[in-house]
Protein backbone atom coordinates (compact mmCIF):
# COMPACT_ATOMS: atom_id res chain seq x y z
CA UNK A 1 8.01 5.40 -18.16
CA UNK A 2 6.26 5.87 -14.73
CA UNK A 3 6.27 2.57 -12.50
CA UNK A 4 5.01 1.60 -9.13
CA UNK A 5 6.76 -1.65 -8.13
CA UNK A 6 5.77 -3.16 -4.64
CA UNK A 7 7.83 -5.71 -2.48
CA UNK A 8 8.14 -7.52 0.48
CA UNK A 9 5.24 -9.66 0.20
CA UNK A 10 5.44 -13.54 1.52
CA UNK A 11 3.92 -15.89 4.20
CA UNK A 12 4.06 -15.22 7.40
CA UNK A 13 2.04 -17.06 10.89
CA UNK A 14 -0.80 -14.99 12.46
CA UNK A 15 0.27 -12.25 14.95
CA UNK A 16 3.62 -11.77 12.87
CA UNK A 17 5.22 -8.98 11.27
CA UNK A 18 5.65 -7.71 6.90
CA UNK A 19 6.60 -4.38 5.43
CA UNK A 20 5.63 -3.70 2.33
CA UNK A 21 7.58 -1.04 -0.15
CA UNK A 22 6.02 0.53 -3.34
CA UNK A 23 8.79 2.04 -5.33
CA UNK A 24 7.81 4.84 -7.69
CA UNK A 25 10.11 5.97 -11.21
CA UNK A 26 9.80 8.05 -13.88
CA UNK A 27 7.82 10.81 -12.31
CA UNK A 28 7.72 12.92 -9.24
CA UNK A 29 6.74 10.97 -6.32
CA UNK A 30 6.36 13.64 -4.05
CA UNK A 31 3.19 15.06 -5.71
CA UNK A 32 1.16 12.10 -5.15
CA UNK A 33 -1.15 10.87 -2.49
CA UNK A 34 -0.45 7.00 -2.03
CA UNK A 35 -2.36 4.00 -1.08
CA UNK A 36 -2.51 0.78 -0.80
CA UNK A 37 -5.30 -1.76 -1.36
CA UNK A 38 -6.01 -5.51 -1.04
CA UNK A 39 -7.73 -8.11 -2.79
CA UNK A 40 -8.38 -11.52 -1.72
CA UNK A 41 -9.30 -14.60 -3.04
CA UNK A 42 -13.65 -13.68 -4.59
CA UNK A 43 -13.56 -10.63 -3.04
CA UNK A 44 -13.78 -6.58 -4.38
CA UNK A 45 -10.39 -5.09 -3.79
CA UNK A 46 -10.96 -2.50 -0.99
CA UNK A 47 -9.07 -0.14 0.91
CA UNK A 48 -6.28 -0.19 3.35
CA UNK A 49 -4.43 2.57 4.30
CA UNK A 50 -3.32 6.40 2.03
CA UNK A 51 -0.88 9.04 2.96
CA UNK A 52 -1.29 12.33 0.97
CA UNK A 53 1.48 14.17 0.02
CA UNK A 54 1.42 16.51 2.95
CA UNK A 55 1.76 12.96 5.21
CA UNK A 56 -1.52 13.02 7.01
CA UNK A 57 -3.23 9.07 6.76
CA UNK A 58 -6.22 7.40 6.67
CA UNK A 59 -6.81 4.14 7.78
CA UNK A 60 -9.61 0.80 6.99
CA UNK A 61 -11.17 0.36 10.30
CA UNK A 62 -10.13 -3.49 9.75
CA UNK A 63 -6.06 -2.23 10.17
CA UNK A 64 -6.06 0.83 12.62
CA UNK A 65 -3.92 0.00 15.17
CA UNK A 66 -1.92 -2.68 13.59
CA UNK A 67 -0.86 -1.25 10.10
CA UNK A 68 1.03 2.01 9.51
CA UNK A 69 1.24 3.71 6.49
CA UNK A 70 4.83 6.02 5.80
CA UNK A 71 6.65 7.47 3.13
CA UNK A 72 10.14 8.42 2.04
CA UNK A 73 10.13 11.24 -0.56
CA UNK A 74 13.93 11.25 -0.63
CA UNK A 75 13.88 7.45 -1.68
CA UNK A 76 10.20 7.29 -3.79
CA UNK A 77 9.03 5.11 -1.79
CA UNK A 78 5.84 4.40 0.19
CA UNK A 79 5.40 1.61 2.78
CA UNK A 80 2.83 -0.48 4.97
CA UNK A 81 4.30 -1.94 7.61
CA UNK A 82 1.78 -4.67 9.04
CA UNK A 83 1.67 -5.79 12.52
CA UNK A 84 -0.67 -8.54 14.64
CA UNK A 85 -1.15 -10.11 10.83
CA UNK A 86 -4.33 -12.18 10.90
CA UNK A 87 -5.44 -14.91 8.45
CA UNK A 88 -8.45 -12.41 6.76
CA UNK A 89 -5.34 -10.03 5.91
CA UNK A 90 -4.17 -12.54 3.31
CA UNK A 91 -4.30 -11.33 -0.10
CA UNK A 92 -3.13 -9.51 -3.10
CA UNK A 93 -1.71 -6.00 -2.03
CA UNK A 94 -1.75 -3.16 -4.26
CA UNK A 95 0.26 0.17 -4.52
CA UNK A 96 -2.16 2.88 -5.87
CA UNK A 97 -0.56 6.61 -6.48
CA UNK A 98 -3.08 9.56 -7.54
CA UNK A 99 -2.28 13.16 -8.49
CA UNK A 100 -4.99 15.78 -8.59
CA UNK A 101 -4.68 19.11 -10.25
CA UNK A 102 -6.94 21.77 -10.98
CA UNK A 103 -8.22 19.91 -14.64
CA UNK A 104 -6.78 16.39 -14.43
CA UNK A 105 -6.70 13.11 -11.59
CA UNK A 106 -3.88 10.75 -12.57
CA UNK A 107 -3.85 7.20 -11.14
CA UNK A 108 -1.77 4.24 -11.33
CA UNK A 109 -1.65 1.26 -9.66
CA UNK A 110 0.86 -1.13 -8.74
CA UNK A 111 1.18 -5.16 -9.77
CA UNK A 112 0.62 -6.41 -6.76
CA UNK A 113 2.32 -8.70 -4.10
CA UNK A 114 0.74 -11.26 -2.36
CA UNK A 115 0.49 -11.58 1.60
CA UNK A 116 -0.27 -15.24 3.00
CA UNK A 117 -0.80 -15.53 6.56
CA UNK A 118 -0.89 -18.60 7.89
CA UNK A 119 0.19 -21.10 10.59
């Protein structure tokens, strides 16, 4: 069975630190781009930060400079470490992981963990 199973969520005050960690089983993590996206509270789920497999990133213009996106093939494990944490970064947080071959995309996404920041 392939899971994606994020941690590290929590509350934390503006301006401080979180690392999230999406774990990946059951199937070859090192094949997939990874992502992660956010939803908050009324609001589309959008975009944050992907790492293909080759380890080039791309970054929402609302995180550059404060959020990093890594990965650890060796341990299947992808992680956003967030920095300068703002209250408009609270929200659901989602692992997304996407193969693409020649005839088939496969995506799966995460549950979730939820980021609170506030004083």
């Amino acid at each position: 069975q392939v899971q994606f199973v994020e941690s590290g969520g929590g509350l934390v005050q503006p301006g401080g630190s979180l690392r999230l960690s999406c774990a990946a089983s059951g199937t070859s993590f090192s094949l997939y781009a990874m992502g992660w996206y956010r939803q908050a509270p009324g609001k589309q789920r959008e975009f944050v930060a992907d790492i293909t497999s080759g380890g080039n990133t791309n970054y929402a213009d609302s995180v550059k400079g404060r959020f990093t996106i890594s990965r650890d093939n060796a341990k299947n494990t992808v992680y956003l470490q967030m920095n300068s944490l703002k209250p408009e970064d609270t929200a659901v947080y989602y692992c997304n992981a996407r193969k693409i071959t020649v005839s088939t995309t496969t995506t799966y996404w995460g549950q979730g963990t939820q980021v609170t920041v506030s004083p």
